[in-house]
Structure formats: structure tokens, C-alpha cells
N, C-alpha and C. Protein backbone atom coordinates (compact mmCIF):
# COMPACT_ATOMS: atom_id res chain seq x y z
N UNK A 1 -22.16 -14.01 9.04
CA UNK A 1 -21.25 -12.99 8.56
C UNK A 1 -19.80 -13.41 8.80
N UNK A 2 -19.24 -13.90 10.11
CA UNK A 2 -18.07 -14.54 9.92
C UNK A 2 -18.06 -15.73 9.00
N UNK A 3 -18.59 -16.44 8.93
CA UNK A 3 -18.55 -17.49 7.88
C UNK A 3 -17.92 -16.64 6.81
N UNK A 4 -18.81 -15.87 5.98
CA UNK A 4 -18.42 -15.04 4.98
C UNK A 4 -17.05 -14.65 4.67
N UNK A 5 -16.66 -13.76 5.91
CA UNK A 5 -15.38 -13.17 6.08
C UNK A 5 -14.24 -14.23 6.04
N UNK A 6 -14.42 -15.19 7.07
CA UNK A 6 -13.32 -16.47 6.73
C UNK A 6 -13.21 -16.90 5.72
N UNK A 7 -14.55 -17.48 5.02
CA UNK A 7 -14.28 -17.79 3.73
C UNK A 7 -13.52 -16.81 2.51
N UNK A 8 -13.59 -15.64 2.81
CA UNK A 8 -13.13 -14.45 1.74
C UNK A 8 -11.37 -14.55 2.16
N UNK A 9 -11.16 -14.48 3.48
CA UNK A 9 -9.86 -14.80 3.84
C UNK A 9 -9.43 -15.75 3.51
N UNK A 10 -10.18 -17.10 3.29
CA UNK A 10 -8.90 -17.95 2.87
C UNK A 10 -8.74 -17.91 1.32
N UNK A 11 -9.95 -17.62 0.62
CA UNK A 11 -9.63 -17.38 -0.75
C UNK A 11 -8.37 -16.47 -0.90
N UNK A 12 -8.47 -15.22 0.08
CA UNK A 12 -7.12 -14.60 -0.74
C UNK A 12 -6.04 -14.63 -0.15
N UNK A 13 -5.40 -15.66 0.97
CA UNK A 13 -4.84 -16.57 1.06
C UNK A 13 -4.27 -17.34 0.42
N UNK A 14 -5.05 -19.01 0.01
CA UNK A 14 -4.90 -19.01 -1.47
C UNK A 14 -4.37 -18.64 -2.57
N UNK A 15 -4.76 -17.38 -2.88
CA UNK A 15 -4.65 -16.21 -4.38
C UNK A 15 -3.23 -15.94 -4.23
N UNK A 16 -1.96 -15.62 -2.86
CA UNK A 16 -1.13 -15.40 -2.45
C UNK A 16 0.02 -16.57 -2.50
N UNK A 17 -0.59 -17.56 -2.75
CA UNK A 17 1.00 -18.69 -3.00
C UNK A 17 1.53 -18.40 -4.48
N UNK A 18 2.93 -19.01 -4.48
CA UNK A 18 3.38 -18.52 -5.61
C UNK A 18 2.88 -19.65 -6.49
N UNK A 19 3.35 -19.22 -8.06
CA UNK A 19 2.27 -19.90 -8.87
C UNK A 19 2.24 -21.22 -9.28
N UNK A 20 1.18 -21.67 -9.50
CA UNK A 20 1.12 -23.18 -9.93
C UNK A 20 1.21 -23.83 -11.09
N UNK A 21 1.62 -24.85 -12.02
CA UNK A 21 1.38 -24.85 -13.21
C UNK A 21 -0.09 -25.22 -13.62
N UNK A 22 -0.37 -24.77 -14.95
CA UNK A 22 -1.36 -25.67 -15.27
C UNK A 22 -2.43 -24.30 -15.20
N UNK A 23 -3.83 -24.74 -15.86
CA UNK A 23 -4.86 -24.33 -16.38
C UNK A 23 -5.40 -23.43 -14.79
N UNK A 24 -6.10 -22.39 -14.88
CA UNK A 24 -6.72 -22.15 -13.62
C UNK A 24 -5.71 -20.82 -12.51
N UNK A 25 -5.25 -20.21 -12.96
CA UNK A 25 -4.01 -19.74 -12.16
C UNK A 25 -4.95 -18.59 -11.46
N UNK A 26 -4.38 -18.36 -10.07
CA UNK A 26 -4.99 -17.80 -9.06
C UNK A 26 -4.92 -16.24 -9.66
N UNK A 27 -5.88 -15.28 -9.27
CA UNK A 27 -5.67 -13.80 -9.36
C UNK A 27 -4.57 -13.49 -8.17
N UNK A 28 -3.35 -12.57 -8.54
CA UNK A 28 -3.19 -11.59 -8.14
C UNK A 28 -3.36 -10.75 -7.48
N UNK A 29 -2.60 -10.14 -6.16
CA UNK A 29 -2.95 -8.72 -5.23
C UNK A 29 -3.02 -7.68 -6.22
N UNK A 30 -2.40 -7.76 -7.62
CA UNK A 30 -1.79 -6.21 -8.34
C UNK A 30 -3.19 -6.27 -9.39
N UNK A 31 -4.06 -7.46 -9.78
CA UNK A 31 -4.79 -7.68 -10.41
C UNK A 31 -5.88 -6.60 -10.82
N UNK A 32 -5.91 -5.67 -9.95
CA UNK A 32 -6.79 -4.36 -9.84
C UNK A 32 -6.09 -3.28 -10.68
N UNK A 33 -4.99 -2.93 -10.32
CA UNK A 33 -3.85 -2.53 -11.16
C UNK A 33 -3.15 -3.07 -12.82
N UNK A 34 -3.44 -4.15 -12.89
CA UNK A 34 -2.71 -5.06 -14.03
C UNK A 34 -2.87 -4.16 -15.23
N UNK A 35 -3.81 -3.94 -15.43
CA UNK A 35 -3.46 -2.78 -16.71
C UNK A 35 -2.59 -1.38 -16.58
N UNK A 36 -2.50 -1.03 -16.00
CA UNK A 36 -1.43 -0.10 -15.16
C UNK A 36 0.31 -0.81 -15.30
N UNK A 37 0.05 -1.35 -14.85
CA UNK A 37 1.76 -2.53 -14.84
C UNK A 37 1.65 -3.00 -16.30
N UNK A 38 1.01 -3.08 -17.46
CA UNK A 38 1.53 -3.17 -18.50
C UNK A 38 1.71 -2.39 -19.21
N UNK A 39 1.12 -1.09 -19.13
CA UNK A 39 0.76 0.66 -19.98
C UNK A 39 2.76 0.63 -19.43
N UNK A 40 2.78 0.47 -18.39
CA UNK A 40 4.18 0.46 -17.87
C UNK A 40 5.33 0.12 -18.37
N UNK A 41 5.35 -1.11 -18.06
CA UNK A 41 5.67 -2.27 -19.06
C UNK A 41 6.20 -2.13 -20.69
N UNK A 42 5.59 -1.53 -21.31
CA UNK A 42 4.96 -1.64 -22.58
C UNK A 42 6.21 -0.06 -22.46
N UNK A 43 5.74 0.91 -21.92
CA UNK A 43 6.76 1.90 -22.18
C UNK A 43 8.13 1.87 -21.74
N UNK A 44 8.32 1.27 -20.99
CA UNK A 44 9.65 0.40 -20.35
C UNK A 44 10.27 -0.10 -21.57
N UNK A 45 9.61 -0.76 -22.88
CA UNK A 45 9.85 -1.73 -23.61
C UNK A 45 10.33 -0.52 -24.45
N UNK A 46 9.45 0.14 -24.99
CA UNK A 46 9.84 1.62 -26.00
C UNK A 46 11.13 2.08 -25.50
N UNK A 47 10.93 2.60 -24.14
CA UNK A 47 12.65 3.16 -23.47
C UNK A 47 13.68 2.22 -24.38
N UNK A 48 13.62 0.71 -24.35
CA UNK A 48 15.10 0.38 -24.02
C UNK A 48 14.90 -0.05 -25.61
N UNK A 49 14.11 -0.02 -26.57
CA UNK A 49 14.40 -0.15 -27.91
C UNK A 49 14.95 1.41 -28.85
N UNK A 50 13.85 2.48 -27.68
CA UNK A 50 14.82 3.22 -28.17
C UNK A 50 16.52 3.48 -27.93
N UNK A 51 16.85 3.03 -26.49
CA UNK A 51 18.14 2.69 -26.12
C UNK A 51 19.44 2.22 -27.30
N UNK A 52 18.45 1.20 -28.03
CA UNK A 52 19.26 0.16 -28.98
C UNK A 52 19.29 0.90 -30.15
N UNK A 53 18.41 1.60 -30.85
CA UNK A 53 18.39 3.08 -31.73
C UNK A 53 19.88 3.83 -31.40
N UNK A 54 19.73 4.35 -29.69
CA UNK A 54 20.88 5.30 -29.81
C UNK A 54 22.27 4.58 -29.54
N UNK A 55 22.23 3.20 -29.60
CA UNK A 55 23.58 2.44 -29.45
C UNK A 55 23.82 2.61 -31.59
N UNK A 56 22.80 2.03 -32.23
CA UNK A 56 23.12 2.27 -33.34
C UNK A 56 23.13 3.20 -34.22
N UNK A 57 23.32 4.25 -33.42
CA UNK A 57 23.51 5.54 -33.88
C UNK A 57 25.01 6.11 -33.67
N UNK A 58 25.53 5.48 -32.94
CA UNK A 58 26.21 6.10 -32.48
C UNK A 58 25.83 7.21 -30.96
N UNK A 59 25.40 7.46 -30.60
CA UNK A 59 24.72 7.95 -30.00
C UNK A 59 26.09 8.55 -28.68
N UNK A 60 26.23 9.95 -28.29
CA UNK A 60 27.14 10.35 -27.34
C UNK A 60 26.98 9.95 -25.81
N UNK A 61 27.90 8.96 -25.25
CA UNK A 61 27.95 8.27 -24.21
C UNK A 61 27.42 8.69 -23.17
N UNK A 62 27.29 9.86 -22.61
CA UNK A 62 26.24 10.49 -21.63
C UNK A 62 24.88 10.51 -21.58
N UNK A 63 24.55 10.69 -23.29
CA UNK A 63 23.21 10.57 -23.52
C UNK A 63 22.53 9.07 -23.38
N UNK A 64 23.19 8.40 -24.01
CA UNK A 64 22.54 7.01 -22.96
C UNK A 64 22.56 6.50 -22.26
N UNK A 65 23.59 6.75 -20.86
CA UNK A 65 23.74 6.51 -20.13
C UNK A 65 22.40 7.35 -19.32
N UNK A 66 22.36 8.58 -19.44
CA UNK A 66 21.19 9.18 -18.98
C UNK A 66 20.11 8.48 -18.97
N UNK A 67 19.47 7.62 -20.18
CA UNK A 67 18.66 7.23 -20.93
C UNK A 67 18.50 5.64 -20.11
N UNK A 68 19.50 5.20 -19.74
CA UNK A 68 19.88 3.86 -19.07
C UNK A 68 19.25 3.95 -17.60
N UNK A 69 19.62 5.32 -17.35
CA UNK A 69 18.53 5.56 -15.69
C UNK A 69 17.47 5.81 -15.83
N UNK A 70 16.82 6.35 -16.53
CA UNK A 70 15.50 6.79 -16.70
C UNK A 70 14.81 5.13 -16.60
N UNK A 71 14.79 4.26 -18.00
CA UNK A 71 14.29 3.07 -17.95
C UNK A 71 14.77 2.06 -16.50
N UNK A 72 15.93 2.32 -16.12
CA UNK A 72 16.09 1.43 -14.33
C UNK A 72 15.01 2.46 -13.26
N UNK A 73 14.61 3.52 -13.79
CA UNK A 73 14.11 3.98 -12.33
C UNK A 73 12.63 3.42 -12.95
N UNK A 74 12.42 3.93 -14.13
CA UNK A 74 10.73 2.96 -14.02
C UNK A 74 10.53 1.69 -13.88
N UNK A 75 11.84 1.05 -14.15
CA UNK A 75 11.72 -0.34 -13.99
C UNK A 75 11.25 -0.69 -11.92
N UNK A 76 12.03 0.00 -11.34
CA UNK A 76 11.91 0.39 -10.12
C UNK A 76 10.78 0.67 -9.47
N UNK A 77 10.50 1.37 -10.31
CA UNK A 77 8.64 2.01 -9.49
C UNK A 77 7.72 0.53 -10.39
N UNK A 78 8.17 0.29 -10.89
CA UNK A 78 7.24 -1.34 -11.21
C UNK A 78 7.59 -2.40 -10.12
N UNK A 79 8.44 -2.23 -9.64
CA UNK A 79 8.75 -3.25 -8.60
C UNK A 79 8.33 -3.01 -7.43
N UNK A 80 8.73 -1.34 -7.02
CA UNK A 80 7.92 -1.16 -5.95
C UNK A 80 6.49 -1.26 -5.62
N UNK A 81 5.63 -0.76 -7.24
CA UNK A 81 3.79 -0.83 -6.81
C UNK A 81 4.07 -2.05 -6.59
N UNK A 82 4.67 -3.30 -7.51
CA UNK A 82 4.14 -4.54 -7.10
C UNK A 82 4.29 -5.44 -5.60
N UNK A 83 5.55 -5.03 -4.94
CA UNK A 83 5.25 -5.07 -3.53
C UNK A 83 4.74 -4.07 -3.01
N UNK A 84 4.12 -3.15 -3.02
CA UNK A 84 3.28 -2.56 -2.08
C UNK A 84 2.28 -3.23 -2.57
N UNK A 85 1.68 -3.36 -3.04
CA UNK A 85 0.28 -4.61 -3.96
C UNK A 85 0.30 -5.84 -2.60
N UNK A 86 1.84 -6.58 -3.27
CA UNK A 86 1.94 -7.29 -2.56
C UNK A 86 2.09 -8.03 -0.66
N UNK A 87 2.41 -6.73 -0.65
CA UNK A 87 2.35 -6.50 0.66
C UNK A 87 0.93 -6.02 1.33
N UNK A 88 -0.09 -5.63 0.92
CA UNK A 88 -1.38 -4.99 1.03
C UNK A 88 -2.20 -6.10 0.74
N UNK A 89 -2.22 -6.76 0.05
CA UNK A 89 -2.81 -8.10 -0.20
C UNK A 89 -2.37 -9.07 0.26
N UNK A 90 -1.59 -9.90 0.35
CA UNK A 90 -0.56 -10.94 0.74
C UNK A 90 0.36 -10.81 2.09
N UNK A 91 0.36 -10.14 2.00
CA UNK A 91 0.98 -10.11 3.58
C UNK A 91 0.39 -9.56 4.40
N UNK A 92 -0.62 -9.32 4.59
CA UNK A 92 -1.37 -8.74 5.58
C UNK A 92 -2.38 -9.89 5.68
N UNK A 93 -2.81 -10.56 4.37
CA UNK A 93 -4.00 -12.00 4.96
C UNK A 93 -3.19 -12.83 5.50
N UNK A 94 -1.80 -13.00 4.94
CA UNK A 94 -1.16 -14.24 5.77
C UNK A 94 -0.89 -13.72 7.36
N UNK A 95 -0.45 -12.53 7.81
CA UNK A 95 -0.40 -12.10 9.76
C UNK A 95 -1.79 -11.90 9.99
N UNK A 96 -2.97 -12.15 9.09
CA UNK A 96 -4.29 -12.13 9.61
C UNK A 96 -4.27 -14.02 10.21
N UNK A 97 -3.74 -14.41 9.23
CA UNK A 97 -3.76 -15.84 8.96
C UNK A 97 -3.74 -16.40 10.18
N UNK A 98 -2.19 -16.36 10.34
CA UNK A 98 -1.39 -17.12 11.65
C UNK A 98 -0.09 -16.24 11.64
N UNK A 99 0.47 -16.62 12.98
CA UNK A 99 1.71 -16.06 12.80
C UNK A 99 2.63 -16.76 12.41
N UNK A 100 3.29 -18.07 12.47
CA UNK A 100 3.25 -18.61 11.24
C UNK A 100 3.22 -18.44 10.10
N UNK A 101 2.36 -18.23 8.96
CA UNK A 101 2.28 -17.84 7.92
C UNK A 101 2.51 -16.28 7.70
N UNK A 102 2.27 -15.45 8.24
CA UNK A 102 2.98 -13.82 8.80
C UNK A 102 4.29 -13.73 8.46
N UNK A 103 4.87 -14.78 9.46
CA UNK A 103 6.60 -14.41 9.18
C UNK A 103 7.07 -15.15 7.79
N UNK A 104 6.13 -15.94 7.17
CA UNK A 104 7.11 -16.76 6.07
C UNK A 104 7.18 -15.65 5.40
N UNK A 105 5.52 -14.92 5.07
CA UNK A 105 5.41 -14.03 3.94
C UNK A 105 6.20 -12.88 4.02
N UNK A 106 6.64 -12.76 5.29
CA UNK A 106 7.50 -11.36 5.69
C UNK A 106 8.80 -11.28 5.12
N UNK A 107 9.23 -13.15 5.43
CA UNK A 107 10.61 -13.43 4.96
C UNK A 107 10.93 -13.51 3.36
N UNK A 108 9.80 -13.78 2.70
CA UNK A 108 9.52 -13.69 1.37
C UNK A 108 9.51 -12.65 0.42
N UNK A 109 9.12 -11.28 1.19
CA UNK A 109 8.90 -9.72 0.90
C UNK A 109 10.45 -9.34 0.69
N UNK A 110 11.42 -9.61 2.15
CA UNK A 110 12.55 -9.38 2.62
C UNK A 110 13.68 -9.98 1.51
N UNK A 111 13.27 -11.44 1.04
CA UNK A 111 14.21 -11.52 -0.41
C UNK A 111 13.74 -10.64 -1.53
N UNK A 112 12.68 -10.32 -1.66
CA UNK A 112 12.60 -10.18 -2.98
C UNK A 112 12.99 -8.30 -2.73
N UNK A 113 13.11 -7.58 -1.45
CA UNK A 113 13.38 -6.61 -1.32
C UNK A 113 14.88 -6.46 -2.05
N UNK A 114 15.65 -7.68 -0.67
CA UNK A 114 16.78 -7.68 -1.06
C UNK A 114 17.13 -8.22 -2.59
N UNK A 115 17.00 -8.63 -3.24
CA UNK A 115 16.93 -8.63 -4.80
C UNK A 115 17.13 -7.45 -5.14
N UNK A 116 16.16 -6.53 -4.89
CA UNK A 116 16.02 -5.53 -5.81
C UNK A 116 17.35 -4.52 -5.21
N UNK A 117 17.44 -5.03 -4.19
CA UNK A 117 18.81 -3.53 -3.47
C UNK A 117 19.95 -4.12 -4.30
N UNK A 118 20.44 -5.21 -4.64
CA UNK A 118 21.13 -5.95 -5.74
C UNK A 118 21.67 -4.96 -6.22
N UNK A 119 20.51 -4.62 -7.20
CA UNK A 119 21.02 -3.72 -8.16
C UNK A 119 22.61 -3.64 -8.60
């Protein structure tokens, strides 16, 4: 039974480096989700074409500006499931891992956090 378990750990281990080129590409922590993140996605895409509608409309400057937050905050909650994904999958096998590999993935979470505070 540990055999088992180690072996399942390092697979999703593994599954957790960033990506490689070429034929074969590892699954995903969000992979359970993935249809979810594109239903998303996909309406994210509608938002900001309709966006370009109300630029060529003329469209009254409040109203798309309104329209401009709506599509940044879903864009937002796409970023967030995907680190909580990522963090639930991936960072928790790597501080299972070693500690060592714990803090890289921690430090890794921490840019891509800070990215997003950018904004």
C-alpha cells in the first residue's frame, strides 16, 4: 500500500512542473475543472467582444467602463480557481515531497500571486 501511495505521489509531482514541449503533456491540478475554466473563458471572450460592439457604437463612457470591470473581475475569479487548483494539487505534493521542493512551489504561487496584484 505504500508502494502505491508513493508511486501516486510522484506521478502528481511530476504532473506539477511547468510545461514541456512536445507530444505527451502532463495533466493538470485544474484538469477536473477544465471544462468549467473554458464555459468561463468562452464568456469572458463574449464580454470583451461585446465591449468592442459598445466602443463601435459609440457607446456612453460609464457604460463601458462598467462593462470593463465586470470582464476584469471574471477574469479574476479564473485566476483565482486556478491557484486554488493549483495550490491543492501542486503545492501541497511538493511540502508532501520535501521541504525543498515545498518552498520552491511556495515561491512560485507567491509570483504568480504577485502578478496578479499588478493589476
Amino acid at each position: 500500500m505504500t508502494t502505491v501511495t508513493a508511486h501516486v505521489d510522484l506521478l502528481q509531482a511530476v504532473e506539477c512542473h511547468p510545461p514541456r514541449t512536445g507530444p505527451g503533456r502532463p495533466q493538470r491540478g485544474y484538469a477536473s475543472g477544465k471544462q468549467d475554466y473554458l464555459r468561463r473563458l468562452r464568456k469572458v471572450e463574449g464580454q470583451v467582444r461585446g465591449l468592442q460592439k459598445m466602443i463601435e457604437a459609440d457607446t456612453w463612457c460609464p457604460d463601458v467602463v462598467i462593462q470593463v470591470g465586470s470582464v476584469t473581475r471574471a477574469l479574476q475569479e479564473v485566476a483565482v480557481g486556478l491557484l486554488k487548483e493549483h495550490l491543492r494539487h501542486c503545492v501541497l505534493t511538493a511540502v508532501h515531497g520535501s521541504q525543498d521542493g515545498g518552498a520552491a512551489s511556495l515561491d512560485e504561487v507567491a509570483g504568480a500571486i504577485r502578478q496578479i496584484v499588478r493589476l
